[in-house]
Protein backbone atom coordinates (compact mmCIF):
# COMPACT_ATOMS: atom_id res chain seq x y z
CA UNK A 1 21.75 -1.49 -25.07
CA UNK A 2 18.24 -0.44 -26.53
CA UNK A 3 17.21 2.92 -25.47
CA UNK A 4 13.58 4.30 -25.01
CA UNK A 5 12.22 7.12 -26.14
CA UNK A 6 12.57 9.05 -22.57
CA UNK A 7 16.47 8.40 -22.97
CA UNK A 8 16.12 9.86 -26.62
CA UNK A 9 14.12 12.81 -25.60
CA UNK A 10 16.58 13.49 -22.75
CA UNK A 11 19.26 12.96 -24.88
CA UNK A 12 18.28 15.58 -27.24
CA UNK A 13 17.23 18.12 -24.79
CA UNK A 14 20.59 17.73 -23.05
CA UNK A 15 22.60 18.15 -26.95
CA UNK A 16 20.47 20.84 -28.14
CA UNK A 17 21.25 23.02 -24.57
CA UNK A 18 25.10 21.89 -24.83
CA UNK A 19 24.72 23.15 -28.43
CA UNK A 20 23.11 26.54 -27.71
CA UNK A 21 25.59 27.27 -24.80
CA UNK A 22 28.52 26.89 -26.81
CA UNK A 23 26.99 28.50 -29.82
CA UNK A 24 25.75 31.80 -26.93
CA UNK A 25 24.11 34.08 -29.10
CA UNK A 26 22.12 37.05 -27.43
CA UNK A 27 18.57 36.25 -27.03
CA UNK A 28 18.75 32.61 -27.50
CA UNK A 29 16.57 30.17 -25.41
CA UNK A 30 18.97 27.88 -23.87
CA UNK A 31 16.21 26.12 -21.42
CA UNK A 32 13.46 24.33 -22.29
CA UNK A 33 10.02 25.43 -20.91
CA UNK A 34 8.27 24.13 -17.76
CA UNK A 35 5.27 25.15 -16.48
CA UNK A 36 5.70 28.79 -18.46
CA UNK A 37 1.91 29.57 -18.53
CA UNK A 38 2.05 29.05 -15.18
CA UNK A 39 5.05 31.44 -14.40
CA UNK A 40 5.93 33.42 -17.54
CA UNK A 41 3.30 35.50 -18.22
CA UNK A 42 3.55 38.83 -16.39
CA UNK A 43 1.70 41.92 -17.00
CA UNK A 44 4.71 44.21 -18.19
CA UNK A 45 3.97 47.95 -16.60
CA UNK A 46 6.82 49.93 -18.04
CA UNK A 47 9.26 48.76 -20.39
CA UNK A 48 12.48 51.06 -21.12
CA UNK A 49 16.28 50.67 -22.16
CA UNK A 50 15.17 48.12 -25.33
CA UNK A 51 13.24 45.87 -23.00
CA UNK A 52 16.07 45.23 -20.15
CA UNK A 53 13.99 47.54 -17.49
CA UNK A 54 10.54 46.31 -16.92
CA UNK A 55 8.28 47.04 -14.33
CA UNK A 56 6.18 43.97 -14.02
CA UNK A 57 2.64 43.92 -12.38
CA UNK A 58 1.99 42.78 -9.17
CA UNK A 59 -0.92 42.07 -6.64
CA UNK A 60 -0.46 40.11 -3.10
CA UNK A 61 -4.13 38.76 -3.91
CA UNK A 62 -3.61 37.20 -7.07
CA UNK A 63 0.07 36.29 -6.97
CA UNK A 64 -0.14 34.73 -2.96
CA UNK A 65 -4.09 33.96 -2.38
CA UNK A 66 -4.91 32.93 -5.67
CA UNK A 67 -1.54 31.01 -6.30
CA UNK A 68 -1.52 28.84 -2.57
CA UNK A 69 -3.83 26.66 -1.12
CA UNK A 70 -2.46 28.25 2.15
CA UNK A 71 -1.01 31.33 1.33
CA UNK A 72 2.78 31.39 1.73
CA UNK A 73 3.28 27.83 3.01
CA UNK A 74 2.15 26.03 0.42
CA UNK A 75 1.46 26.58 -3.35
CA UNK A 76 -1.50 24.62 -5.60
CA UNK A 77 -0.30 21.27 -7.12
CA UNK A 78 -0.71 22.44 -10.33
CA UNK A 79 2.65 24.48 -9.69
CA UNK A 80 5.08 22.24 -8.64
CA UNK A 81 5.85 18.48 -10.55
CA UNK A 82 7.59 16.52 -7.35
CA UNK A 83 9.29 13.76 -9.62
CA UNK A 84 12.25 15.84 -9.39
CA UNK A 85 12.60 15.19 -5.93
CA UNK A 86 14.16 11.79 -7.24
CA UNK A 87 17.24 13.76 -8.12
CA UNK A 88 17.75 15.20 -5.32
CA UNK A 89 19.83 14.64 -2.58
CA UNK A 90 21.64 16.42 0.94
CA UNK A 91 25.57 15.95 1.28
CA UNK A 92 28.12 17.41 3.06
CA UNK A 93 31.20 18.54 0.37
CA UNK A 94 34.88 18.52 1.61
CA UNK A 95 36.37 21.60 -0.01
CA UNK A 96 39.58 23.51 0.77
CA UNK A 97 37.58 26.24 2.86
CA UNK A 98 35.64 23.65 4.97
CA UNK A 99 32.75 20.92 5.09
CA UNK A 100 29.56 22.84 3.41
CA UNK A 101 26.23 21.60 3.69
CA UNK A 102 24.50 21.21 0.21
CA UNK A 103 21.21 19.88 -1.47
CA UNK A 104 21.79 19.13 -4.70
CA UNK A 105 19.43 18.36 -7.45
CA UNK A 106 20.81 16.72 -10.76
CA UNK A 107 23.80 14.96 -11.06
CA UNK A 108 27.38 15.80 -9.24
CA UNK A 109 29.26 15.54 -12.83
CA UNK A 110 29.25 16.58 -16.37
CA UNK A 111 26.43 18.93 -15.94
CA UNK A 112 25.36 21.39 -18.95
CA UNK A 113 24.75 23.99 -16.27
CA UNK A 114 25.25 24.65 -12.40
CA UNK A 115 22.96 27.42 -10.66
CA UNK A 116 23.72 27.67 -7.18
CA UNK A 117 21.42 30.03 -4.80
CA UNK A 118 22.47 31.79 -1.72
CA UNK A 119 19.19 32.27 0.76
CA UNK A 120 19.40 35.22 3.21
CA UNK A 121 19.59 35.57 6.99
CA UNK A 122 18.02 32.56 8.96
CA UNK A 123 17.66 30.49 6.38
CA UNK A 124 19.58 27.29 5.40
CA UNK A 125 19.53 25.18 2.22
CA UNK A 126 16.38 24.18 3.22
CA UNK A 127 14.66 27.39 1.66
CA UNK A 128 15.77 26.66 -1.73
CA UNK A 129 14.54 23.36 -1.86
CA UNK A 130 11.21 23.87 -0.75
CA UNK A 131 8.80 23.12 -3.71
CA UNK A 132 5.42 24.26 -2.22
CA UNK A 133 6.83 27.99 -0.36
CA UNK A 134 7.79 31.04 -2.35
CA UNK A 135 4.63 29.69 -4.65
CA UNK A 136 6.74 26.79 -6.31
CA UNK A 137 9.31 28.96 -7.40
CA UNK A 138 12.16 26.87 -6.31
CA UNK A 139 10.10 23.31 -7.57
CA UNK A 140 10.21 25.15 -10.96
CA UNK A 141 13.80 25.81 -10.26
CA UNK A 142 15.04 22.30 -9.72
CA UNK A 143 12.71 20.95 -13.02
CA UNK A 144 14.72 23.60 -15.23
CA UNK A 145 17.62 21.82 -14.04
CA UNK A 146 17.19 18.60 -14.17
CA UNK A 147 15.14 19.17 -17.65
CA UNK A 148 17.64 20.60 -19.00
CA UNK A 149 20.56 18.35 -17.44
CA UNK A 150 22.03 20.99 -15.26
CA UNK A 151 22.37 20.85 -11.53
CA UNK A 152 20.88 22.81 -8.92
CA UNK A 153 22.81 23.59 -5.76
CA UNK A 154 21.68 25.26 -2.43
CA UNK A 155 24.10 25.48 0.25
CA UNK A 156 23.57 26.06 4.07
CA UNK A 157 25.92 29.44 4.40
CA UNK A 158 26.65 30.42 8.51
CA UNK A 159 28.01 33.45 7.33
CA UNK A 160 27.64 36.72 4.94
CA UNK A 161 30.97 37.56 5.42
CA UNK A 162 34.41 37.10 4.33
CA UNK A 163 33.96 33.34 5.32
CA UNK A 164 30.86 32.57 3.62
CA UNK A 165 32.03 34.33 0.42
CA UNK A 166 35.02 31.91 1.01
CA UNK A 167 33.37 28.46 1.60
CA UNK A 168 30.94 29.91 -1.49
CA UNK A 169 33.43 30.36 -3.57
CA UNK A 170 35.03 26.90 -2.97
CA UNK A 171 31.48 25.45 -3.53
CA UNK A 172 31.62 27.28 -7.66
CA UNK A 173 35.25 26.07 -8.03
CA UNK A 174 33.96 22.37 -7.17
CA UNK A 175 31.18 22.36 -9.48
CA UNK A 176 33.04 24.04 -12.29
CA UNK A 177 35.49 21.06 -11.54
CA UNK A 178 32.68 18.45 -12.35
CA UNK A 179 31.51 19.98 -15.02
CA UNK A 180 34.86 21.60 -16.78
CA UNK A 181 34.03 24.10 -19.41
CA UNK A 182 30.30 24.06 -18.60
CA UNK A 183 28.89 27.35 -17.48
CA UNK A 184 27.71 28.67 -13.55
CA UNK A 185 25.41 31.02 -11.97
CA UNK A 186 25.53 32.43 -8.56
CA UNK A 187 22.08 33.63 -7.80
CA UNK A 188 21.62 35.17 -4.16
CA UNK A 189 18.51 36.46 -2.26
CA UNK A 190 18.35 39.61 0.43
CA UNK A 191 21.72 39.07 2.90
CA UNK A 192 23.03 36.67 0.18
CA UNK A 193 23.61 39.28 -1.95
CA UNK A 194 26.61 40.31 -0.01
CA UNK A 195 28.23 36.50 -1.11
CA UNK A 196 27.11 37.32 -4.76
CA UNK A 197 29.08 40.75 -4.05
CA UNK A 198 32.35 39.27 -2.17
CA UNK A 199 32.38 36.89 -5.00
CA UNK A 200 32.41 39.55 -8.05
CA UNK A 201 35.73 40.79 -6.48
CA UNK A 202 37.92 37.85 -6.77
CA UNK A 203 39.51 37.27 -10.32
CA UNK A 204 39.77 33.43 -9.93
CA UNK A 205 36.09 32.70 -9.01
CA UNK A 206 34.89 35.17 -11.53
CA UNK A 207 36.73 32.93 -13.96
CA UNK A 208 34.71 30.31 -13.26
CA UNK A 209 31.39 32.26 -13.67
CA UNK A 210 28.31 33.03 -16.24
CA UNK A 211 26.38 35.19 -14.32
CA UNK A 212 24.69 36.80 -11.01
CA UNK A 213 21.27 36.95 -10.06
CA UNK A 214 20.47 39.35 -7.19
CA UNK A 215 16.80 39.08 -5.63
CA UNK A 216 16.10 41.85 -3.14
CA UNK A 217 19.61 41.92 -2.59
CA UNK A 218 21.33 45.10 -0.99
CA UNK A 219 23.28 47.32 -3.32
CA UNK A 220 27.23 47.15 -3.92
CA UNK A 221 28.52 50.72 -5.16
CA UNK A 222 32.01 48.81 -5.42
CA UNK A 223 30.59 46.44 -7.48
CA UNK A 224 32.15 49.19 -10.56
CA UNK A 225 35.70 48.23 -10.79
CA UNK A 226 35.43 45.13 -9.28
CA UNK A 227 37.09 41.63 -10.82
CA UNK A 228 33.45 40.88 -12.40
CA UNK A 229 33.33 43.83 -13.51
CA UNK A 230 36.10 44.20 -15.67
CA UNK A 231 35.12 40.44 -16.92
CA UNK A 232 31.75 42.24 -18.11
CA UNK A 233 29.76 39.22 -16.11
CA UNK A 234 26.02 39.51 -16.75
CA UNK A 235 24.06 40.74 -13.88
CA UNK A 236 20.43 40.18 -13.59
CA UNK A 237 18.46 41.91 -10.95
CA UNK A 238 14.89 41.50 -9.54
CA UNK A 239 13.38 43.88 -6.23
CA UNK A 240 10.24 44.62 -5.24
CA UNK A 241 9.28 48.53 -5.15
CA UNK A 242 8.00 48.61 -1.70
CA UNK A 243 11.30 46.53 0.11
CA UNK A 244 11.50 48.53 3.39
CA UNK A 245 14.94 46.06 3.60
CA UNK A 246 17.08 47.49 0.47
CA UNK A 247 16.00 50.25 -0.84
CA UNK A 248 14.80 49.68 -4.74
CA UNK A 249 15.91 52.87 -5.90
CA UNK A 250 19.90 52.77 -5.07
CA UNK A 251 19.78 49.03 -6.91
CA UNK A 252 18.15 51.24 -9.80
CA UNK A 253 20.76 53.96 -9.84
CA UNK A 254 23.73 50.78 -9.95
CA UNK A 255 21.34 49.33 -12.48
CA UNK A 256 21.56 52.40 -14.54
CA UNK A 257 24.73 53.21 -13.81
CA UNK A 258 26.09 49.83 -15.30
CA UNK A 259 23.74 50.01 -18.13
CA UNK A 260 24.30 53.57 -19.80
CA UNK A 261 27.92 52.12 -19.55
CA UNK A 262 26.51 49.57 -21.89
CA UNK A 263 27.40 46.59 -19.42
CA UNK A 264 25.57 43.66 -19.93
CA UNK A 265 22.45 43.83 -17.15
CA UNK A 266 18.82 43.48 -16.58
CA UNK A 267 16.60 44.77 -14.15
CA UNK A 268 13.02 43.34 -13.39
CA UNK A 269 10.69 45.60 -10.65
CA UNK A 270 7.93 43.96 -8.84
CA UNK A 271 5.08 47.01 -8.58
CA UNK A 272 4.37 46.75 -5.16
CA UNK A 273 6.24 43.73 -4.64
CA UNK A 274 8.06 43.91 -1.19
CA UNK A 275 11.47 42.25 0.25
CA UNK A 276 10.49 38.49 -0.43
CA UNK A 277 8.60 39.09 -3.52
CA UNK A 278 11.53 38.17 -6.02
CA UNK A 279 12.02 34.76 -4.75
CA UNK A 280 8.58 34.36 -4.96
CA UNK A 281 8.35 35.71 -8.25
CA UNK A 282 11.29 35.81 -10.59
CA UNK A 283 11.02 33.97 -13.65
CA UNK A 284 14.09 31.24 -13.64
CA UNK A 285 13.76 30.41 -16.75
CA UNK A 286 13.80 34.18 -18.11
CA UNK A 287 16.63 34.58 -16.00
CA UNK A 288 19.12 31.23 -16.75
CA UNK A 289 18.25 31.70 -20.40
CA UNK A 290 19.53 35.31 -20.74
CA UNK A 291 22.32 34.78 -18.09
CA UNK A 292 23.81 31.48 -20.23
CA UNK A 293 23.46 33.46 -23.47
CA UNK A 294 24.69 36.71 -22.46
CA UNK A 295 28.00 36.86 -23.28
């Protein structure tokens, strides 16, 4: 069968990522750009601890006015590339815990990569499919995926308790299932954070994981001693310095906490940024690429 160049390019995107994750040296770029002028290019504040703390600038009337042709419902088309909408797809999973409502983006098996994100209260996996809210944050989200032949989950979770930590952790032992030996990130926003935190403390999902992400999430002084803990898992955080929700100072003092340890974890700080800035603005790609490479 004669391939065309696409399938070649594809092909040695998806080789030269399998390659880099296996290979996991710090500081290496697993994930191919998209649209990085576009969302890569902060104005770094303060930088400290060898440039994992950075205070990153931030201004409601740049960053939401001058970013959405209606600010906060939908972003300039110049963000978001909707081709990737082709890969996408809303099923209901039969795992052990339960039926789970999922969008997925990218395919089911033999992924290089699987990010899953939890959204907070009131939200379903609706919000992190959304390519024109949050400023195209998420539509960048899904093309890193798919780029880069990963998949991109975002479940509908009814719960931030011990059940939703459950069905959540049935959802990472399926993907690591269709994608054996490939890595996972669990990335979770405000309320989510308490799945991200339930998760850390059981040995067997930890097993399966690469990473957390925690955006605007609440702090978890038990986090120390926990099963991810003792694993060492990467932990990458992101608040804003003016969430009235969770307090951006006690994530700071867990931030420093783990770090003086010398535990691997970054911390990025939105100046000014409140409790929905981080899914608005975290870089994804900064993100994935240290998380897969961490360790």
């Amino acid at each position: 069968m004669q391939m065309s160049t696409a399938h070649f390019r594809k092909a040695a995107v998806l080789c030269g990522l399998l390659g880099a994750l296996a290979a996991g040296p710090a500081g290496a770029e697993a994930l191919q750009p998209f649209k990085d002028a576009l969302f890569s290019q902060p104005i770094v504040l303060e930088s400290r601890d060898g440039g994992d703390f950075e205070v990153v600038d931030y201004q409601e009337l740049r960053d939401i006015n001058g970013r959405d042709q209606i600010p906060e419902r939908r972003v300039k088309s110049k963000y978001v590339d909707l081709g990737v909408k082709r890969q996408q797809v809303n099923e209901t999973l039969q795992l052990p815990s339960g039926n789970l409502e999922v969008a997925r983006v990218g395919p089911a098996d033999a992924a290089a990569f699987t990010v899953i994100f939890i959204h907070g209260r009131g939200g379903d996996r609706r919000l992190g499919i959304n390519d024109f809210s949050f400023g195209g944050n998420f539509n960048r989200l899904k093309n890193l995926a798919v780029e880069n032949g990963g998949v991109y989950y975002a479940p509908s979770v009814t719960s931030f308790d011990a059940a939703g930590v459950t069905a959540i952790s049935a959802l990472i032992a399926h993907a690591a299932a269709r994608s054996p030996g490939r890595p996972v990130v669990l990335a979770c926003a405000s309320m989510g954070s308490f799945i991200c935190w339930g998760a850390a403390r059981d040995t067997a999902t930890v097993s399966h994981l690469a990473g957390l992400a925690i955006l605007g999430g609440a702090t978890d002084p038990s986090f120390i001693g926990s099963a991810a803990h003792k694993a060492k898992l990467p932990v990458f955080f992101t608040h804003g310095s003016r969430d009235s929700v969770y307090a951006p100072a006690d994530q700071i003092d867990l931030y420093d906490r783990l770090h003086k340890a010398g535990y691997p974890t970054r911390f990025t700080l939105f100046e000014t940024g409140s409790h929905g800035t981080p899914v608005r603005m975290s870089d994804w790609r900064s993100i994935l690429n240290w998380l897969l490479t961490a360790r």
